[in-house]
N, C-alpha and C. Protein backbone atom coordinates (compact mmCIF):
# COMPACT_ATOMS: atom_id res chain seq x y z
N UNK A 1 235.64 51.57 13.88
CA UNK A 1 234.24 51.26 13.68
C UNK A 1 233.67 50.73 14.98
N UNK A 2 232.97 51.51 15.39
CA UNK A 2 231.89 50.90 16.67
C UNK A 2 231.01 49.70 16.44
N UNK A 3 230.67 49.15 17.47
CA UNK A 3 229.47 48.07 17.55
C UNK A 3 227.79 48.81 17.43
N UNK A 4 227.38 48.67 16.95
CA UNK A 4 225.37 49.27 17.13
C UNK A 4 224.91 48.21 17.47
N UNK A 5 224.24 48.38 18.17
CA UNK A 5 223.08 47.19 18.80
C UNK A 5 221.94 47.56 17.47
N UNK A 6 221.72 46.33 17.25
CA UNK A 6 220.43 46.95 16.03
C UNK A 6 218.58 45.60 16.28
N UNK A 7 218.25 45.59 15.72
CA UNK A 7 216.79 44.72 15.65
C UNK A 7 216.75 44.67 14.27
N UNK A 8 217.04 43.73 13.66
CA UNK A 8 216.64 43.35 12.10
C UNK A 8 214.96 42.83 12.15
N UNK A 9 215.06 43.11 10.75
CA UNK A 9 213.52 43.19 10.07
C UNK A 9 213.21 41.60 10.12
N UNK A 10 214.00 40.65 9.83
CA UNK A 10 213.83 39.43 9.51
C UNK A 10 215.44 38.68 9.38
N UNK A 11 215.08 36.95 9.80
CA UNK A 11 216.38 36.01 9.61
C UNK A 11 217.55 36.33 8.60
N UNK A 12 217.11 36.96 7.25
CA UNK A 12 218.29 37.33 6.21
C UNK A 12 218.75 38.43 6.78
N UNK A 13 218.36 39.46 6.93
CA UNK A 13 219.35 40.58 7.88
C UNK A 13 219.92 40.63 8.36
N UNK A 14 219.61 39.60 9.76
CA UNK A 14 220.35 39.45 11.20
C UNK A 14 221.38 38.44 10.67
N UNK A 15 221.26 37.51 9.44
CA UNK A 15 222.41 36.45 9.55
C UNK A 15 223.74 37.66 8.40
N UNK A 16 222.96 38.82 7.59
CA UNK A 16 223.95 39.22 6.77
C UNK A 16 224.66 40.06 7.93
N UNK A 17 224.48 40.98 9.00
CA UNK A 17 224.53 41.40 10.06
C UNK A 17 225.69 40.30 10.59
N UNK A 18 225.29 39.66 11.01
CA UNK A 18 225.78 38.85 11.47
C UNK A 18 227.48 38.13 11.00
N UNK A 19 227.39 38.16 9.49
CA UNK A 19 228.42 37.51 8.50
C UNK A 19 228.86 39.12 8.99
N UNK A 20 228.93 40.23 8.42
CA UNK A 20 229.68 41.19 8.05
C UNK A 20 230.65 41.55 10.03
N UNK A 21 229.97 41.40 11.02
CA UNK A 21 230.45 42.02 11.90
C UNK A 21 231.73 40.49 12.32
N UNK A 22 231.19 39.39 11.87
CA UNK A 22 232.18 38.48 12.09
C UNK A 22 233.48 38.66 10.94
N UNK A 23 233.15 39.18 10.06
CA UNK A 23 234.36 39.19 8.99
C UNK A 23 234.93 40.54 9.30
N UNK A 24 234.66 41.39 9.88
CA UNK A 24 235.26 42.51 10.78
C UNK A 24 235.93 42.05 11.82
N UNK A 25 235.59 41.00 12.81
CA UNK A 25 237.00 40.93 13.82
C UNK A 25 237.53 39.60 13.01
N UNK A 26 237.40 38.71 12.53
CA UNK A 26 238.50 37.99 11.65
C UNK A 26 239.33 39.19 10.56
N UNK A 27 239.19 40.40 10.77
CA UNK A 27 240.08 40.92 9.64
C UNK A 27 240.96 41.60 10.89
N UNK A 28 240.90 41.07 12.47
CA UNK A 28 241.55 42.36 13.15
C UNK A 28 242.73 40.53 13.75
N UNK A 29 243.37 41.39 14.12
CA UNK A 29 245.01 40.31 14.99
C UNK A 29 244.48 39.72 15.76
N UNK A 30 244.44 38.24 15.46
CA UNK A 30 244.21 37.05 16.37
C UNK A 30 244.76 37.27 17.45
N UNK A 31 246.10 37.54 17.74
CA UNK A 31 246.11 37.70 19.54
C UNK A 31 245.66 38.68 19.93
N UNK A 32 245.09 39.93 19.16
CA UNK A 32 244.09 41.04 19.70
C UNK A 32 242.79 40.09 19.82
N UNK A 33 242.53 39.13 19.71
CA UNK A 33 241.26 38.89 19.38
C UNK A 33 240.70 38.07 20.50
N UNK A 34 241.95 37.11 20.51
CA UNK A 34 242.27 36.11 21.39
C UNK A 34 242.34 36.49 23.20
N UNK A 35 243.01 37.35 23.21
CA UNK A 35 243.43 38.59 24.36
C UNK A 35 242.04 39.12 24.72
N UNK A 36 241.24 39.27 23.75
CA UNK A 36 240.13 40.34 24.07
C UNK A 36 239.14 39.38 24.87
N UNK A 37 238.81 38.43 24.12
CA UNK A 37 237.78 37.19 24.94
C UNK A 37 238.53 36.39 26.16
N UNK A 38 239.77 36.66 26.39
CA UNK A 38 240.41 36.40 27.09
C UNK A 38 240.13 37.00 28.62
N UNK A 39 240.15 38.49 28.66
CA UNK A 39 240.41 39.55 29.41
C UNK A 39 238.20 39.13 29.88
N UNK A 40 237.68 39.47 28.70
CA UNK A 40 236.12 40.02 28.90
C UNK A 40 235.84 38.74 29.50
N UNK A 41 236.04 37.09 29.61
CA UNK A 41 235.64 36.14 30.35
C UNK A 41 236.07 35.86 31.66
N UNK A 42 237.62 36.72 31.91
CA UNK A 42 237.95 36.46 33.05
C UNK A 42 237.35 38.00 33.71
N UNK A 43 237.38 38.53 33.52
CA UNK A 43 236.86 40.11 34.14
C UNK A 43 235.12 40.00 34.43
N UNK A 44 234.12 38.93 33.71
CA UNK A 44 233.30 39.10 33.94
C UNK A 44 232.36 38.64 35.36
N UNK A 45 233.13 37.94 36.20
CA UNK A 45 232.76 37.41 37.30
C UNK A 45 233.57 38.10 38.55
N UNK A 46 234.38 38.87 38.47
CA UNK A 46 235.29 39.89 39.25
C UNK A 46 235.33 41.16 39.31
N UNK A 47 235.85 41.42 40.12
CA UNK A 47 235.67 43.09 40.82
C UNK A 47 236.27 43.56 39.46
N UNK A 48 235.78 45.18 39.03
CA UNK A 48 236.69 46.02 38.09
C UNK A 48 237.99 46.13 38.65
N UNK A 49 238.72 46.16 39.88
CA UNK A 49 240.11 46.42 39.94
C UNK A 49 240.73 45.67 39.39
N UNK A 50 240.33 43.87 39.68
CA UNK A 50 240.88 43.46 39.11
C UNK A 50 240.95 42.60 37.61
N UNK A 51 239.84 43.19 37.34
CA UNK A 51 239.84 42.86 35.52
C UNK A 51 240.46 44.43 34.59
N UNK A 52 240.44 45.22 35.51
CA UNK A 52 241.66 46.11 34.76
C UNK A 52 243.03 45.46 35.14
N UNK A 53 243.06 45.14 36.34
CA UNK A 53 244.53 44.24 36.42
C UNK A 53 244.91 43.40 35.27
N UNK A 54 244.54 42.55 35.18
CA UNK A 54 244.60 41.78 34.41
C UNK A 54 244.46 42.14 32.84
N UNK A 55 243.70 43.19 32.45
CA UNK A 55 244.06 43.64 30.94
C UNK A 55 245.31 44.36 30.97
N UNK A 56 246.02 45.27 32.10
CA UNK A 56 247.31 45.41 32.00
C UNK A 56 248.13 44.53 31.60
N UNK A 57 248.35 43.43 32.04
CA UNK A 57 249.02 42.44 32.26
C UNK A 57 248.91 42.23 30.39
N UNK A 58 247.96 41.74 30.15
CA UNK A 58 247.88 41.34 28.85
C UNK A 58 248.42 42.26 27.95
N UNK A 59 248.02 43.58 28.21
CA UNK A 59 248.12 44.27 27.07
C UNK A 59 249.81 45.00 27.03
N UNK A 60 250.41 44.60 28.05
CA UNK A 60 251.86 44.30 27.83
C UNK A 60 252.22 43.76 27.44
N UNK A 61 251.93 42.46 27.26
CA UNK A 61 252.36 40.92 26.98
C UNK A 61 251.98 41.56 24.86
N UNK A 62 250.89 41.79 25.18
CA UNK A 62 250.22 41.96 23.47
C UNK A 62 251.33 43.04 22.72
N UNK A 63 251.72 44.12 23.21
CA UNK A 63 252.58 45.41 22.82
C UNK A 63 253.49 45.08 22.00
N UNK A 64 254.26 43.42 22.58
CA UNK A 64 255.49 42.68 22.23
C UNK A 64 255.15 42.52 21.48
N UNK A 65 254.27 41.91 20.73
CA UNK A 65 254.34 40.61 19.28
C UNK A 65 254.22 41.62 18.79
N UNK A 66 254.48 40.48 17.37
CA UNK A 66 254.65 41.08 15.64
C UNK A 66 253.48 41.94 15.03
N UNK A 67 252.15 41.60 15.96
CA UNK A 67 251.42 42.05 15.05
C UNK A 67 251.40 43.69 15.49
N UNK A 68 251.35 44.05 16.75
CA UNK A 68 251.19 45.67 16.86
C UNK A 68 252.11 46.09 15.63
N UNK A 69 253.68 45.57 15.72
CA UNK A 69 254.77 46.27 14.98
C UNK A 69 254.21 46.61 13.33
N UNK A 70 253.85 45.64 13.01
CA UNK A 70 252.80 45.02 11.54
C UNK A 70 252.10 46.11 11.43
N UNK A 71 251.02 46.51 12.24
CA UNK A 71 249.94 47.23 12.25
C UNK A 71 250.47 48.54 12.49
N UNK A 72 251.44 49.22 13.29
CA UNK A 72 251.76 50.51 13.19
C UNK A 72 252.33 50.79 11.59
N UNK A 73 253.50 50.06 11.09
CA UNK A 73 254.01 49.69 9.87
C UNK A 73 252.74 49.90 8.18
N UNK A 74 251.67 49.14 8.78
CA UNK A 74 250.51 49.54 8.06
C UNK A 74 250.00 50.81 7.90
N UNK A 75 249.48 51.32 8.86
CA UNK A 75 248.56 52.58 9.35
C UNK A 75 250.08 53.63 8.40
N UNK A 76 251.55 53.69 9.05
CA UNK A 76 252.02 54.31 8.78
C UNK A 76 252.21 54.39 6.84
N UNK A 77 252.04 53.01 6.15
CA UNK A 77 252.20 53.34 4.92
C UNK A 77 250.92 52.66 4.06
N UNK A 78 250.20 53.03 4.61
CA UNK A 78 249.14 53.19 4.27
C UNK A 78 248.46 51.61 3.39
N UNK A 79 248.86 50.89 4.18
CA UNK A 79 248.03 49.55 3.46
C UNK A 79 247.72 48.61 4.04
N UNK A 80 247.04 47.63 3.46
CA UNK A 80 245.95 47.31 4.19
C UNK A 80 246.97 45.82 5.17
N UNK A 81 246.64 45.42 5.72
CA UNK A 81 247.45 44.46 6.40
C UNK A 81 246.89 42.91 6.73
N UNK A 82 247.43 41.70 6.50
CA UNK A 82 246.54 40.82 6.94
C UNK A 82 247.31 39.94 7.88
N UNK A 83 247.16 39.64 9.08
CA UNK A 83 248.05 39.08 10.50
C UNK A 83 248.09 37.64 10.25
N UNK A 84 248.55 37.14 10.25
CA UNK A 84 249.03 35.96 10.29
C UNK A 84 248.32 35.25 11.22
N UNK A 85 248.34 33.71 10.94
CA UNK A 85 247.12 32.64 11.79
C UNK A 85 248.18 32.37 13.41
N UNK A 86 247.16 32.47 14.22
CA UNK A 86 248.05 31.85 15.52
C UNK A 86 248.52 30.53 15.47
């Protein structure tokens, strides 16, 4: 599921908007999550070489844990999965 940039009509929209895209990355792996604001705060004041550097780095480090293994394990039998708290 992609992100849309959108313009709501009014405050109840933008906050239901708002609830649903946050209960979309709380349903995705805290150290995917964690990793991600991780990478996008340090990459945002630095050259692209080296904020791709640095998501390498991570996304090696990320490959290891339980949750990729979890999540291939899912996808492969088809159910739904919920990751465990950091």
């Amino acid at each position: 599921m992609g992100f849309v940039s959108a313009v709501y009509a009014n405050k109840g929209e933008t906050l239901a908007a708002g609830i649903k895209l946050a209960g979309l990355i709380a349903s995705k792996s805290p150290v995917a999550t964690m990793g991600t604001k991780e990478i996008l705060n340090y990459s945002r004041d630095r050259p692209v070489e080296d904020g791709l550097r640095y998501t390498a780095v991570w996304n090696a480090a990320m490959v290891q844990t339980k949750d990729v293994k979890d999540a291939m394990l899912s996808g492969l039998q088809k159910r739904k999965l919920t990751f465990e708290k950091l």
